[in-house]
ModelCIF file with pLDDT and N, C-alpha, C, O atoms, coordinates in Angstrom:
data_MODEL
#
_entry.id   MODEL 
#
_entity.id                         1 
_entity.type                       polymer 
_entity.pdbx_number_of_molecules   1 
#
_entity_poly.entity_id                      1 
_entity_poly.type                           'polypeptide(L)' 
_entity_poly.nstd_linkage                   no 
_entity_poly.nstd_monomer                   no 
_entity_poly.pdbx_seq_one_letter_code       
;(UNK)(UNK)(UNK)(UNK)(UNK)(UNK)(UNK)(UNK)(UNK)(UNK)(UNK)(UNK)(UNK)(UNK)(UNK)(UNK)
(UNK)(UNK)(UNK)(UNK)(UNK)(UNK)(UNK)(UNK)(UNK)(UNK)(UNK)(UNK)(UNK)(UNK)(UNK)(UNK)
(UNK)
;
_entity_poly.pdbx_seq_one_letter_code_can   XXXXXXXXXXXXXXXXXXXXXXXXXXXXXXXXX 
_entity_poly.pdbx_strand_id                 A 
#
loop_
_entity_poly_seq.entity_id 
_entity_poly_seq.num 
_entity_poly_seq.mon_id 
_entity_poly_seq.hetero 
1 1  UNK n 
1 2  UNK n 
1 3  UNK n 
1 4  UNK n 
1 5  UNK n 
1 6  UNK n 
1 7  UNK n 
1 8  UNK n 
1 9  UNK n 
1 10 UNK n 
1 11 UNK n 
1 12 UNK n 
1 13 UNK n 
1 14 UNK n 
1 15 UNK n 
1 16 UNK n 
1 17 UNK n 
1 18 UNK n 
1 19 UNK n 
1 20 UNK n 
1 21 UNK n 
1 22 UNK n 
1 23 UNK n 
1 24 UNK n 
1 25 UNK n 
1 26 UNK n 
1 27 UNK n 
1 28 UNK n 
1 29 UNK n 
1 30 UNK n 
1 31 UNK n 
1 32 UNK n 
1 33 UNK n 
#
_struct_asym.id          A 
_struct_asym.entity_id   1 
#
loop_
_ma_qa_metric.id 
_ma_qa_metric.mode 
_ma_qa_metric.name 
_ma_qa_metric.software_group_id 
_ma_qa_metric.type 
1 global pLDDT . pLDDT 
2 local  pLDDT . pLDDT 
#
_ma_qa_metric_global.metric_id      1 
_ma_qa_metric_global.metric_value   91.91 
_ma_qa_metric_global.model_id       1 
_ma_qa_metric_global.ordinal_id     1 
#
loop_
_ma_qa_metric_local.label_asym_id 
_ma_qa_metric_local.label_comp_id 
_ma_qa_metric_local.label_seq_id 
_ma_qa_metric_local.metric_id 
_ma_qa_metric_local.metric_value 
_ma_qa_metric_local.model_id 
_ma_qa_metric_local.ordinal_id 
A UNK 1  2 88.00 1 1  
A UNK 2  2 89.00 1 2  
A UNK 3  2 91.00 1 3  
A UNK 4  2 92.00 1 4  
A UNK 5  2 93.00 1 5  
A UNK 6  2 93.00 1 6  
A UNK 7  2 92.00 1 7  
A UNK 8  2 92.00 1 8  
A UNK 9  2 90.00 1 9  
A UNK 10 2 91.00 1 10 
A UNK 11 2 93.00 1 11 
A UNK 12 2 92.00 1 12 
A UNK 13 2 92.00 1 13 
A UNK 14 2 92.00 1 14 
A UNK 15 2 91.00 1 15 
A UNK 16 2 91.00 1 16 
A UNK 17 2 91.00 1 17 
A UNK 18 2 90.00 1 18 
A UNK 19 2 90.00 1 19 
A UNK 20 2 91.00 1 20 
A UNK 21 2 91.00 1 21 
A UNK 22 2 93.00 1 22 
A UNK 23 2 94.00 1 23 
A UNK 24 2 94.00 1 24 
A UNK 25 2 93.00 1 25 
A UNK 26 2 94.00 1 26 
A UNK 27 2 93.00 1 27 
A UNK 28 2 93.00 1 28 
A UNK 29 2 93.00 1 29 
A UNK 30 2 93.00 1 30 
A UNK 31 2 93.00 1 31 
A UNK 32 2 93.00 1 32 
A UNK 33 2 92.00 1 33 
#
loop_
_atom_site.group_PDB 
_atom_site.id 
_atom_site.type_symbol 
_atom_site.label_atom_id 
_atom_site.label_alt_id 
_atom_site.label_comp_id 
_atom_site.label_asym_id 
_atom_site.label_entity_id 
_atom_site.label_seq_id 
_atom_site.pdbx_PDB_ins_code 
_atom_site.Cartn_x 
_atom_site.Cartn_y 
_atom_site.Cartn_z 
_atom_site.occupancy 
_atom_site.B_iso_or_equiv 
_atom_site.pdbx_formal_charge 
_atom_site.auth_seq_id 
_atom_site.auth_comp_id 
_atom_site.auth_asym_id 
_atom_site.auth_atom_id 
_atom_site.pdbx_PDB_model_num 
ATOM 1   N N  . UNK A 1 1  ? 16.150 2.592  3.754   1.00 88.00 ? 1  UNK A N  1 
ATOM 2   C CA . UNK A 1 1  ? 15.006 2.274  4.599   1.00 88.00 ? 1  UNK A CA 1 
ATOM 3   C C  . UNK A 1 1  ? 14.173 1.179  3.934   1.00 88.00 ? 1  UNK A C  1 
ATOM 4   O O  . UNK A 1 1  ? 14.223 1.002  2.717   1.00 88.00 ? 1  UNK A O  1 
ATOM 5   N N  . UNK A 1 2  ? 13.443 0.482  4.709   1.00 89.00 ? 2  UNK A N  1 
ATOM 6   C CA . UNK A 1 2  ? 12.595 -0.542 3.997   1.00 89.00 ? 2  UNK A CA 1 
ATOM 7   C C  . UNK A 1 2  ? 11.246 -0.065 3.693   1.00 89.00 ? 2  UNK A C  1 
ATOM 8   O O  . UNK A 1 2  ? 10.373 0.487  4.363   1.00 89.00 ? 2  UNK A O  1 
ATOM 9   N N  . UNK A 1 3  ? 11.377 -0.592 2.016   1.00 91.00 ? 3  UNK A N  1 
ATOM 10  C CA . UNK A 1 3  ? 9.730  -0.068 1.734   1.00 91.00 ? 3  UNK A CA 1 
ATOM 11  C C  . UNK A 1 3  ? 8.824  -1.104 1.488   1.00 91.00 ? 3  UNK A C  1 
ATOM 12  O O  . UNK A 1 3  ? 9.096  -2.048 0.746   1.00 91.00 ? 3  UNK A O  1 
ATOM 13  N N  . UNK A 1 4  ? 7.463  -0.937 2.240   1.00 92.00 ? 4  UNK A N  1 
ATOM 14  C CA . UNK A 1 4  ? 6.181  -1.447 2.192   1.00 92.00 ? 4  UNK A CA 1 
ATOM 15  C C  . UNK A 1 4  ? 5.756  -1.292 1.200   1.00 92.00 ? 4  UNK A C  1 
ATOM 16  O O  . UNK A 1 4  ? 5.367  -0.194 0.802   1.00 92.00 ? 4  UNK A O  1 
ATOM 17  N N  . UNK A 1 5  ? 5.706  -2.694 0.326   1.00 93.00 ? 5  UNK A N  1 
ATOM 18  C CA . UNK A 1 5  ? 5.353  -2.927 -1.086  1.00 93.00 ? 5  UNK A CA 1 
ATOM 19  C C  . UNK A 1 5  ? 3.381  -3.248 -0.635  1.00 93.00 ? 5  UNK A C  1 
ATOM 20  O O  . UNK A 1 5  ? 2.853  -3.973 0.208   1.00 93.00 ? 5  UNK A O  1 
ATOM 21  N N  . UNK A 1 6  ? 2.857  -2.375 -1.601  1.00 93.00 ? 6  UNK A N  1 
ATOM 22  C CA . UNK A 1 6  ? 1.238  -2.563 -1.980  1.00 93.00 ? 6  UNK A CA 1 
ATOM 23  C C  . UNK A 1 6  ? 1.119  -2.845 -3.066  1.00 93.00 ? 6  UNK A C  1 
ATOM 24  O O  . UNK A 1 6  ? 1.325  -1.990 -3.928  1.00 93.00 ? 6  UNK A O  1 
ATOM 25  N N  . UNK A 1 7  ? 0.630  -4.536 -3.511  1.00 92.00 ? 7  UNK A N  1 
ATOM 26  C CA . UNK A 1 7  ? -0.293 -4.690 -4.930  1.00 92.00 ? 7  UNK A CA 1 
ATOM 27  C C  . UNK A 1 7  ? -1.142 -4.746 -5.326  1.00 92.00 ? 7  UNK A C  1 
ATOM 28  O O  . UNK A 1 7  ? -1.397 -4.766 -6.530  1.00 92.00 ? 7  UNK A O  1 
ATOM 29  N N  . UNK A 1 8  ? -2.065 -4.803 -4.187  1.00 92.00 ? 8  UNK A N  1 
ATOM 30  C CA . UNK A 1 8  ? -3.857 -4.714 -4.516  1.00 92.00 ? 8  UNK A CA 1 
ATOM 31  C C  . UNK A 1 8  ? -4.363 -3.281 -4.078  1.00 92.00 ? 8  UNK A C  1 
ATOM 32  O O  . UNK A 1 8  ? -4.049 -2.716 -3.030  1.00 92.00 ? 8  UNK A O  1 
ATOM 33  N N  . UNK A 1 9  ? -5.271 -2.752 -5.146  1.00 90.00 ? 9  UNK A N  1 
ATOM 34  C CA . UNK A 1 9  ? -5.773 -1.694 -5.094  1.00 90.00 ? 9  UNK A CA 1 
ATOM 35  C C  . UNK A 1 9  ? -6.218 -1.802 -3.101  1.00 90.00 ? 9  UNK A C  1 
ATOM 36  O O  . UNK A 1 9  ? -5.580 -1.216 -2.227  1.00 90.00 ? 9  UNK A O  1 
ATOM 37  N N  . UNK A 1 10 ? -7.632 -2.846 -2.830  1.00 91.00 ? 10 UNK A N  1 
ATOM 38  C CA . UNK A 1 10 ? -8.113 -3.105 -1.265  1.00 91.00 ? 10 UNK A CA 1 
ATOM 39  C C  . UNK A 1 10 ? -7.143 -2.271 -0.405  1.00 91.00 ? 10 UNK A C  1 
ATOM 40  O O  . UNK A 1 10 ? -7.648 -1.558 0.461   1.00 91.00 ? 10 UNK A O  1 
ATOM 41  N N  . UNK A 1 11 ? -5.641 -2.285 -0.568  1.00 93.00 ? 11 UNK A N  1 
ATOM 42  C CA . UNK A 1 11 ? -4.312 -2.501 0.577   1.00 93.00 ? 11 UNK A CA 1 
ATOM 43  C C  . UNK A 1 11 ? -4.382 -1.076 0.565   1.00 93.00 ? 11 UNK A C  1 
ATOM 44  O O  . UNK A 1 11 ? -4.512 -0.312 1.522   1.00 93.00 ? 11 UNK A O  1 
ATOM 45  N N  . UNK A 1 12 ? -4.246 -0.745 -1.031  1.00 92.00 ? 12 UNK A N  1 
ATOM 46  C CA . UNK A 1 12 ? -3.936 1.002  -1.372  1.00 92.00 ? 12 UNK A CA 1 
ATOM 47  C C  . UNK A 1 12 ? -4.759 1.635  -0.343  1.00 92.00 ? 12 UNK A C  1 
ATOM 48  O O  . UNK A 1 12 ? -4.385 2.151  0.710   1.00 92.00 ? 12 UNK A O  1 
ATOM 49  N N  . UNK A 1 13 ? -6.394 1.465  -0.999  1.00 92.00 ? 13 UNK A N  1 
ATOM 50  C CA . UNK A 1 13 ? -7.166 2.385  -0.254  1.00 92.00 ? 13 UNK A CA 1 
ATOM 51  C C  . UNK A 1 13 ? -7.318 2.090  1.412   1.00 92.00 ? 13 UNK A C  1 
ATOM 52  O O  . UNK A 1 13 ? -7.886 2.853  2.194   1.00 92.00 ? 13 UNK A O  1 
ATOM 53  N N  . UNK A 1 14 ? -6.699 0.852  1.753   1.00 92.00 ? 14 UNK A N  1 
ATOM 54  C CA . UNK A 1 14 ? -6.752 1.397  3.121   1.00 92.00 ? 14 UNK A CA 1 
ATOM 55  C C  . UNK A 1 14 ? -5.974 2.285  3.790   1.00 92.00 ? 14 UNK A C  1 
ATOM 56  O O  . UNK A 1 14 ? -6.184 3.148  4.642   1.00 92.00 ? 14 UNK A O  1 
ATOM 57  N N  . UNK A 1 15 ? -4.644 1.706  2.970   1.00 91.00 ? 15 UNK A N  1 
ATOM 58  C CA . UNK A 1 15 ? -3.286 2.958  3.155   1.00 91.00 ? 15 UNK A CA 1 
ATOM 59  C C  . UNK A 1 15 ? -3.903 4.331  3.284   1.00 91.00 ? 15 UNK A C  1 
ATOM 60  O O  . UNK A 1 15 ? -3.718 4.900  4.360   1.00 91.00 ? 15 UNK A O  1 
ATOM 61  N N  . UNK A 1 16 ? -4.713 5.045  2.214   1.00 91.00 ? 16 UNK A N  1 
ATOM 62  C CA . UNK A 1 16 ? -5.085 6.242  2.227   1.00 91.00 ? 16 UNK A CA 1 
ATOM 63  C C  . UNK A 1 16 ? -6.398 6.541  2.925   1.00 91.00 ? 16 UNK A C  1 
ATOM 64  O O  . UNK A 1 16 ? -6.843 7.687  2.982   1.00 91.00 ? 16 UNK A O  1 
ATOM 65  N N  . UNK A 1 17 ? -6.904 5.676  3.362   1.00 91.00 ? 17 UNK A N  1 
ATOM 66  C CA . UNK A 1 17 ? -7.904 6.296  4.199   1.00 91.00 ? 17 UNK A CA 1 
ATOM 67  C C  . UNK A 1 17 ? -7.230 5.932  5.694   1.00 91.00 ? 17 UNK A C  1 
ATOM 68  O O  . UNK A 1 17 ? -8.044 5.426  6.466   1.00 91.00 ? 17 UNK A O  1 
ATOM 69  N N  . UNK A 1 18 ? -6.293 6.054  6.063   1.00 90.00 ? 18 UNK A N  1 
ATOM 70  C CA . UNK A 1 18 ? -5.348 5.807  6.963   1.00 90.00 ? 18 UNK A CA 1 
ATOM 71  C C  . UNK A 1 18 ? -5.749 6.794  7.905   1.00 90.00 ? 18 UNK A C  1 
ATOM 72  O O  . UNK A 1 18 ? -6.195 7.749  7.270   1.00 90.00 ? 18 UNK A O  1 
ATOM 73  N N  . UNK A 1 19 ? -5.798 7.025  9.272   1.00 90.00 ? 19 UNK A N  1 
ATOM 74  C CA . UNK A 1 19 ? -5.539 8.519  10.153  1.00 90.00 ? 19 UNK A CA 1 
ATOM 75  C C  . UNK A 1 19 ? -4.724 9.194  9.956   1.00 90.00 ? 19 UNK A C  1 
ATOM 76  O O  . UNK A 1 19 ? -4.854 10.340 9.526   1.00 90.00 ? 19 UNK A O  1 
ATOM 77  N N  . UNK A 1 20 ? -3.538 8.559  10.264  1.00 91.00 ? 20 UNK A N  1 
ATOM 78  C CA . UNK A 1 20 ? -2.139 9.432  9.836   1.00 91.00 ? 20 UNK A CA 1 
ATOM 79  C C  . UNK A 1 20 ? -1.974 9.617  8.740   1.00 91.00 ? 20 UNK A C  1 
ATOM 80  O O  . UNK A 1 20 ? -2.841 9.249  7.947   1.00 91.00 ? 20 UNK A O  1 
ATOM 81  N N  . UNK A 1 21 ? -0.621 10.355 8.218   1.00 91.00 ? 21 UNK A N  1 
ATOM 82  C CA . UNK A 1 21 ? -0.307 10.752 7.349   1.00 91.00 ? 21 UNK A CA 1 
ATOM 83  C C  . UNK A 1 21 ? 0.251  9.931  6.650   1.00 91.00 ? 21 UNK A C  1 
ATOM 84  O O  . UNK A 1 21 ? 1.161  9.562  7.392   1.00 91.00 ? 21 UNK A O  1 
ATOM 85  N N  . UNK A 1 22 ? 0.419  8.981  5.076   1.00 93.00 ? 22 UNK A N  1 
ATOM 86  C CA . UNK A 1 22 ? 1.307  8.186  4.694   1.00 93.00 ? 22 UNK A CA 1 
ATOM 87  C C  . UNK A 1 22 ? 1.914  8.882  3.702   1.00 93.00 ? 22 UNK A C  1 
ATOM 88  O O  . UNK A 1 22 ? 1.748  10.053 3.361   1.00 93.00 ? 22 UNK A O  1 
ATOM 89  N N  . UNK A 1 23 ? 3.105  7.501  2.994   1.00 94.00 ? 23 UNK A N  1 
ATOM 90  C CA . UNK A 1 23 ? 4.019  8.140  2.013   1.00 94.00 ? 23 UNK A CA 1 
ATOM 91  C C  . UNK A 1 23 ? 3.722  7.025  1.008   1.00 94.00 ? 23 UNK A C  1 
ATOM 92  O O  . UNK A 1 23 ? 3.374  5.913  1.405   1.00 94.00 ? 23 UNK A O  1 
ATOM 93  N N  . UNK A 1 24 ? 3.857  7.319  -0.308  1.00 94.00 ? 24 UNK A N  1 
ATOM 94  C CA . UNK A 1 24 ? 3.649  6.183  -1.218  1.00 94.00 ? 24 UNK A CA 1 
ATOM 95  C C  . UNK A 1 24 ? 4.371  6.766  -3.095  1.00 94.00 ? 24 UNK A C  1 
ATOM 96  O O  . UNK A 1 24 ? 4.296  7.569  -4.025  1.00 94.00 ? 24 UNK A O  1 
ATOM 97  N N  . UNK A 1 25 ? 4.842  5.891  -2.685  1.00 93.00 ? 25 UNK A N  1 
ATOM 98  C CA . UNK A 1 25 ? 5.272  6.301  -5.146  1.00 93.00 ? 25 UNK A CA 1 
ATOM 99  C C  . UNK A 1 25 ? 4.677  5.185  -5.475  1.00 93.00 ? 25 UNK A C  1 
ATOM 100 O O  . UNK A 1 25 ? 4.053  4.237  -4.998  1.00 93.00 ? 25 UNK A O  1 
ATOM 101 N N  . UNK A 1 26 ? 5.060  5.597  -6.408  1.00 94.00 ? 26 UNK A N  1 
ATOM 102 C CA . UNK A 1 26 ? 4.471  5.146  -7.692  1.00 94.00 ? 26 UNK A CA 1 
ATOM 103 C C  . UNK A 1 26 ? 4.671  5.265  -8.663  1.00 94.00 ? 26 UNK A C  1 
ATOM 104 O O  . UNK A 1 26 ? 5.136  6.378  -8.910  1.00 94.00 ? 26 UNK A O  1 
ATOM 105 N N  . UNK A 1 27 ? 4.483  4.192  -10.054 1.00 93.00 ? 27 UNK A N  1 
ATOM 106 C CA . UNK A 1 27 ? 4.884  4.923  -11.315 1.00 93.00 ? 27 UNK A CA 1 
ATOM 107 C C  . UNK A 1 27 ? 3.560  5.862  -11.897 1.00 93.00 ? 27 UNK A C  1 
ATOM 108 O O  . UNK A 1 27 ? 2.360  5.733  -11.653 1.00 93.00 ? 27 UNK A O  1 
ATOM 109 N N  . UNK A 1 28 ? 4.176  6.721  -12.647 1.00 93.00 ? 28 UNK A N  1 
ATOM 110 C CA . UNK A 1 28 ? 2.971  7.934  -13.336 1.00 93.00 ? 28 UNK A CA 1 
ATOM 111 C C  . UNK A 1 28 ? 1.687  6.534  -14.002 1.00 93.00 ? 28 UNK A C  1 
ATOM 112 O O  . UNK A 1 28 ? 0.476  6.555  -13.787 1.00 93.00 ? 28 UNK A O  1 
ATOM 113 N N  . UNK A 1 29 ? 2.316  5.643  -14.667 1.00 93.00 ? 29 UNK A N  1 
ATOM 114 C CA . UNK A 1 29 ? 1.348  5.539  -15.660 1.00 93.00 ? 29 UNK A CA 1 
ATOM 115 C C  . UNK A 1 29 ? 0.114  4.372  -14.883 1.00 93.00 ? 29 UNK A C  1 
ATOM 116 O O  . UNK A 1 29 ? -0.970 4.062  -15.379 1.00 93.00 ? 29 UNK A O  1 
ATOM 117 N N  . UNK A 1 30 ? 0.834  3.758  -13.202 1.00 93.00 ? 30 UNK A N  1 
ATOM 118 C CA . UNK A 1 30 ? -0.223 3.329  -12.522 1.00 93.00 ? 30 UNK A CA 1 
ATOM 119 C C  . UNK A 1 30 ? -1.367 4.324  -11.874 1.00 93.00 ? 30 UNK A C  1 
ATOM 120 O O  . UNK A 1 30 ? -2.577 4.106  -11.825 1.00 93.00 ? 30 UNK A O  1 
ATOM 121 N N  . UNK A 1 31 ? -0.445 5.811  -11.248 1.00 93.00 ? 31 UNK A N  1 
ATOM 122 C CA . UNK A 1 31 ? -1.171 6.301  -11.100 1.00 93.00 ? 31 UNK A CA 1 
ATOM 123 C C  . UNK A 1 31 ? -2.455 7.065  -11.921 1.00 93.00 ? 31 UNK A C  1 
ATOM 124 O O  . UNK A 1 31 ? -3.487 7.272  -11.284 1.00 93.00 ? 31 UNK A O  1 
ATOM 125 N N  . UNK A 1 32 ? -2.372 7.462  -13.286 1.00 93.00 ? 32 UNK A N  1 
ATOM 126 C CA . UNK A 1 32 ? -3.039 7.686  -14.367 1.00 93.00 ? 32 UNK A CA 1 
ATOM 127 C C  . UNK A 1 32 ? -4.530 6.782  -14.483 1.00 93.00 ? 32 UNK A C  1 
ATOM 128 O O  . UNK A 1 32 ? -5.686 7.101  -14.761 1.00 93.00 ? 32 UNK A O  1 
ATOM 129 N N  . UNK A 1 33 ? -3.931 5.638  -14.158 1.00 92.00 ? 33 UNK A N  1 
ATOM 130 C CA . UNK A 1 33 ? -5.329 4.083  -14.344 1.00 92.00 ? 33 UNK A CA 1 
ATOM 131 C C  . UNK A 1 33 ? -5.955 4.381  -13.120 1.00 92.00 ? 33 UNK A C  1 
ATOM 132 O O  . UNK A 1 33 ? -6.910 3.708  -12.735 1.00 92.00 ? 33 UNK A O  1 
#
């Protein structure tokens, strides 16, 4: 499947303040920062 690459934090948090539900990885040590 094709994945929707995010590199700016701005993109992230809109992703998650999203209505729906999203999906996202990540590595541990970005998520940590």
């Amino acid at each position: 499947k094709h994945i929707n690459i995010i590199n700016t934090e701005t993109d992230f948090l809109n992703l998650l303040n999203s209505e729906k539900q999203v999906y996202c990885y990540m590595w541990e040590k970005i998520y940590k920062k």
